[in-house]
C-alpha atoms as a PDB file:
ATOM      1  CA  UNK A   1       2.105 -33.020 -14.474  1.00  0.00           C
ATOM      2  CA  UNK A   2       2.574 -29.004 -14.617  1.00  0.00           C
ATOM      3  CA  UNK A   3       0.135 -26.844 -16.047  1.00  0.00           C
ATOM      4  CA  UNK A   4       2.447 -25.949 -19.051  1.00  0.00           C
ATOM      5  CA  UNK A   5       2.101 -29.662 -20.532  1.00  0.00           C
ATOM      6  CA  UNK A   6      -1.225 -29.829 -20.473  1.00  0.00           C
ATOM      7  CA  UNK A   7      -3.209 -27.971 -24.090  1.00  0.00           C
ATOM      8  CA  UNK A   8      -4.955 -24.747 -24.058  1.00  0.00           C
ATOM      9  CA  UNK A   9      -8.622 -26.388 -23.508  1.00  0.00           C
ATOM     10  CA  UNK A  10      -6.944 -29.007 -20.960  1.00  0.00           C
ATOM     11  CA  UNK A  11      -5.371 -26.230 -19.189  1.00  0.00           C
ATOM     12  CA  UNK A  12      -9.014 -23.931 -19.394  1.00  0.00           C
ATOM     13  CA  UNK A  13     -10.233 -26.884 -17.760  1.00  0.00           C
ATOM     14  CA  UNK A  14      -8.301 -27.056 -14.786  1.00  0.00           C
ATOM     15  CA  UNK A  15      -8.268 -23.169 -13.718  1.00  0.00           C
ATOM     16  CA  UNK A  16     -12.164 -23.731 -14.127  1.00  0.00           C
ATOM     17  CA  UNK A  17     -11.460 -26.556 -11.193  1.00  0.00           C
ATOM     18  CA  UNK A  18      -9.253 -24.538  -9.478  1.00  0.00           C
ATOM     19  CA  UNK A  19     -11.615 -21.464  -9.081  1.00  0.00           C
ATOM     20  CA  UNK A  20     -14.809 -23.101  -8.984  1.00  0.00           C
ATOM     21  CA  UNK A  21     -13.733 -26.204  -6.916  1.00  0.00           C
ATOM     22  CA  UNK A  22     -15.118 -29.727  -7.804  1.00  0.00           C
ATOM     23  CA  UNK A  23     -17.587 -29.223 -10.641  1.00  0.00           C
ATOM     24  CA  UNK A  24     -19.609 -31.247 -12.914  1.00  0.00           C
ATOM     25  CA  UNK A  25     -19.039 -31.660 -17.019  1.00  0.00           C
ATOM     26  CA  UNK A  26     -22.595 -28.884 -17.198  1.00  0.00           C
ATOM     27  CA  UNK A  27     -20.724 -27.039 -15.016  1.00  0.00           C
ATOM     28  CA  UNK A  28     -17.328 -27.004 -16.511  1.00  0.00           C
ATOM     29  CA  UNK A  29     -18.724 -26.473 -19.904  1.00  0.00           C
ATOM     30  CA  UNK A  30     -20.953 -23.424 -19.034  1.00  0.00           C
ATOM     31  CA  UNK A  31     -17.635 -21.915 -17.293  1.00  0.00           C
ATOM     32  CA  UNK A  32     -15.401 -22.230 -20.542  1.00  0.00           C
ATOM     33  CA  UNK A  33     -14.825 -19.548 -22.406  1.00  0.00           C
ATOM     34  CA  UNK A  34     -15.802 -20.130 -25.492  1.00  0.00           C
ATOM     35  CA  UNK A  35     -18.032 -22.568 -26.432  1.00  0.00           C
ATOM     36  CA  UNK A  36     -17.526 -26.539 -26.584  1.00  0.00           C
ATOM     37  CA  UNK A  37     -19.996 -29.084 -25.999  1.00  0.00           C
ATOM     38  CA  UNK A  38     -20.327 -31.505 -23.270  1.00  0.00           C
ATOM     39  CA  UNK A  39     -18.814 -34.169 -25.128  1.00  0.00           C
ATOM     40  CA  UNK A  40     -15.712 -32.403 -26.138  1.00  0.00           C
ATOM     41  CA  UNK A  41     -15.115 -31.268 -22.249  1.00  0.00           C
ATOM     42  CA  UNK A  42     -16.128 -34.732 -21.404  1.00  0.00           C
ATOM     43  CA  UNK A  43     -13.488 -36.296 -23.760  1.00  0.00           C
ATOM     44  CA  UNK A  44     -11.009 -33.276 -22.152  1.00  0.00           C
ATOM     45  CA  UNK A  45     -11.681 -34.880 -19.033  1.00  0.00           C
ATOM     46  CA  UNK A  46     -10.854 -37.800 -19.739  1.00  0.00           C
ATOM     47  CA  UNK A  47      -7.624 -37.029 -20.764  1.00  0.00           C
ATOM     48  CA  UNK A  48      -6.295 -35.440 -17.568  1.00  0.00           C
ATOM     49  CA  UNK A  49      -8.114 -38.251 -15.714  1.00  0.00           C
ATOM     50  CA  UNK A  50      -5.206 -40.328 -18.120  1.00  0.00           C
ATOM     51  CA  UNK A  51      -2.593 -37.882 -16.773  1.00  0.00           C
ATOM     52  CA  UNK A  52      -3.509 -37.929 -13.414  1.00  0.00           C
ATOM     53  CA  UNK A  53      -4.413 -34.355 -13.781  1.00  0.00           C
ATOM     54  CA  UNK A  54      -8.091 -34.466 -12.346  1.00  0.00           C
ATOM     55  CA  UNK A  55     -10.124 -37.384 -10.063  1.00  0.00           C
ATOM     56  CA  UNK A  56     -13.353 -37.986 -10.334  1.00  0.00           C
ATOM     57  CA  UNK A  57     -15.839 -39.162  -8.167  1.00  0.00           C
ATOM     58  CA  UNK A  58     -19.224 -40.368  -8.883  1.00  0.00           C
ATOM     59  CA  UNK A  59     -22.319 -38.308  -7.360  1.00  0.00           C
ATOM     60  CA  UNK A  60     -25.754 -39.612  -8.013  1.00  0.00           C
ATOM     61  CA  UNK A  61     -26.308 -39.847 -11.872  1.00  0.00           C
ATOM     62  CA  UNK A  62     -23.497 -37.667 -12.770  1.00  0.00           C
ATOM     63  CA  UNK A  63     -19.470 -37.360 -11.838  1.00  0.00           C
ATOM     64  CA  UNK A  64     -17.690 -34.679 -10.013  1.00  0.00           C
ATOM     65  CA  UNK A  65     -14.184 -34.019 -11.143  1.00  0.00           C
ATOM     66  CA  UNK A  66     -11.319 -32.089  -9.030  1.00  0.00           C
ATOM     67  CA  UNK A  67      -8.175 -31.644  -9.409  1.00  0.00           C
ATOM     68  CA  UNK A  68      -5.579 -34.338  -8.573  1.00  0.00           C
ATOM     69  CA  UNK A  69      -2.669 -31.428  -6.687  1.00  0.00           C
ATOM     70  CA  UNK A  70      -4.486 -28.795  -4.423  1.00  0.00           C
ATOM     71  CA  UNK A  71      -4.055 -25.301  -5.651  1.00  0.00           C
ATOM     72  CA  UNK A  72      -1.214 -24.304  -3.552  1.00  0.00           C
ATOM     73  CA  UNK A  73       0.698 -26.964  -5.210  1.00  0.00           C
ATOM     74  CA  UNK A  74      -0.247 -25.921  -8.235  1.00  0.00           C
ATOM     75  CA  UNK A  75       0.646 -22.215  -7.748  1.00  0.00           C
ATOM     76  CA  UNK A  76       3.920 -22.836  -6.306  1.00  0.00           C
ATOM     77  CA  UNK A  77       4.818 -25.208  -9.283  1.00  0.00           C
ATOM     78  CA  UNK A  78       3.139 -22.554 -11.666  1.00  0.00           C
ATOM     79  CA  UNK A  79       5.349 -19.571 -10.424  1.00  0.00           C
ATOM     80  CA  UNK A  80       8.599 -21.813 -10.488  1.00  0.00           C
ATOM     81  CA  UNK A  81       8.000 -22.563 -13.899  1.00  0.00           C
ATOM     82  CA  UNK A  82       7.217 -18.113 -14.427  1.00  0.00           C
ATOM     83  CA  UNK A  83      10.659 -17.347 -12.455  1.00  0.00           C
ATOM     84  CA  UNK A  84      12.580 -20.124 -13.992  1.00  0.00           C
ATOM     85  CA  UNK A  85      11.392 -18.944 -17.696  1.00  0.00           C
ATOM     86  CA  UNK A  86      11.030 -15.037 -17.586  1.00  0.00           C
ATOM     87  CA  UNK A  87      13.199 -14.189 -14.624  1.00  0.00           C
ATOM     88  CA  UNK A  88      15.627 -16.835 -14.376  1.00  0.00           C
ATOM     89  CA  UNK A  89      14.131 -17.877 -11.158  1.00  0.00           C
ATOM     90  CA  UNK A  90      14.897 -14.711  -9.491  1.00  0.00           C
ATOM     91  CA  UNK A  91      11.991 -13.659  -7.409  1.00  0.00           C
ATOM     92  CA  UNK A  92      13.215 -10.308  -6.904  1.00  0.00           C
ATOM     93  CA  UNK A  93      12.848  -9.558 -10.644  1.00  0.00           C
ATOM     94  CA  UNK A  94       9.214 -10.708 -10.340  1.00  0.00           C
ATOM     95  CA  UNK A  95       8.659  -8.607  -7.871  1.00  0.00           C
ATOM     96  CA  UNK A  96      10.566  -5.657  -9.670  1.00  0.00           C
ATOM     97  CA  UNK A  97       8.455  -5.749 -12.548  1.00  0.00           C
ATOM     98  CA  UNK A  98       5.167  -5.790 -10.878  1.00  0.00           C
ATOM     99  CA  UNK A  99       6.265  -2.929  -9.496  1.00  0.00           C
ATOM    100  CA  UNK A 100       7.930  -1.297 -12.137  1.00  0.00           C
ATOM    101  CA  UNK A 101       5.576  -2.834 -15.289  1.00  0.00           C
ATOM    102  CA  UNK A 102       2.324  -2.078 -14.131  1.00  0.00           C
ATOM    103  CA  UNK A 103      -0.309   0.749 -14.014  1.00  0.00           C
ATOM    104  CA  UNK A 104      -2.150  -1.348 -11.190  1.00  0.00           C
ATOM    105  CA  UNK A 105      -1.816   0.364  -7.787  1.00  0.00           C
ATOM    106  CA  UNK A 106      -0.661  -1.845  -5.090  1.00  0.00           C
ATOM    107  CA  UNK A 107      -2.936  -2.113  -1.734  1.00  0.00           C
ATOM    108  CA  UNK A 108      -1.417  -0.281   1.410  1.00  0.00           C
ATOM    109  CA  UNK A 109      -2.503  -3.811   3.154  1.00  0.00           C
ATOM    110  CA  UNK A 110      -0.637  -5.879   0.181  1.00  0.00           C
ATOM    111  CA  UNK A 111       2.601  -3.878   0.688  1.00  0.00           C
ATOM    112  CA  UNK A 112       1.983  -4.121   4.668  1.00  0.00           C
ATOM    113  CA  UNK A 113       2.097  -8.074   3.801  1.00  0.00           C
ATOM    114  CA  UNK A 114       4.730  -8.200   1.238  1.00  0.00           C
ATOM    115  CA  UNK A 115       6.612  -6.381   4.328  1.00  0.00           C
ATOM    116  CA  UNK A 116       5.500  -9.037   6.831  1.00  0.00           C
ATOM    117  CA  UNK A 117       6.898 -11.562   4.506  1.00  0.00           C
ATOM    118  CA  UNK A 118      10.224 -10.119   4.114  1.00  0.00           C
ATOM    119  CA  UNK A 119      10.915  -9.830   8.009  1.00  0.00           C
ATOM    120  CA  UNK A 120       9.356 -13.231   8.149  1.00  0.00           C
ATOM    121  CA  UNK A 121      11.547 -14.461   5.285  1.00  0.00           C
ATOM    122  CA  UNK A 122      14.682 -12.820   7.025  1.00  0.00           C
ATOM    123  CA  UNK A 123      13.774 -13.963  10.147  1.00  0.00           C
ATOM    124  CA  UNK A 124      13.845 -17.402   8.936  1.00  0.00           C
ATOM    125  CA  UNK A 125      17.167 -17.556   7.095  1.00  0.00           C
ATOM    126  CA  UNK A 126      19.042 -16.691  10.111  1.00  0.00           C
END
């Protein structure tokens, strides 16, 4: 299941799994951000459990969740779903309008490695 058919709170949820790694229901709800109780997050849980969204895995008294698709899985299926709906999946418009959107400087080492890739990338489609 993508990110984009999950709710707001389910999707709050997982990014909290994603950056903090496996985490209990304390530890979800102290990360959220804005406040819901235990039971609420609890209930969220459960729910993505249902849609094979998170696994859980019991830990002394309490359970650890985690999400069910390792992040890189999730980030490549999140930016399809970003260059399929605001760029019609060109990359090269992403890219463009990071570069020509934003106020953000870009690293010298990020532009080494967007380089990198793009020999790498040409390299490969020989």
């Amino acid at each position: 299941m993508s990110q984009a058919e999950l709710s707001r709170r389910e999707r709050q949820i997982m990014d909290i799994l994603y950056t903090k790694g496996p985490s209990t229901v304390a530890e979800i709800t102290s990360h959220m951000p804005d406040e819901l109780s235990r039971n609420a997050v609890r209930t969220f849980l459960t729910l993505l459990e249902g849609k094979r969204s998170v696994t859980r895995t019991k830990q002394s008294r309490e359970f650890i969740y985690s999400p069910a698709t390792d992040k890189s899985a999730a980030a490549q299926s999140a930016l399809s779903k970003v260059l399929d709906v605001f760029f019609d999946g060109s990359l090269s418009e992403a890219v463009a309008a990071r570069f020509d959107g934003s106020t953000k400087k870009i690293s010298k080492d990020e532009l080494a490695r967007l380089e990198d890739l793009i020999k790498q990338a040409r390299h490969n489609s020989k």
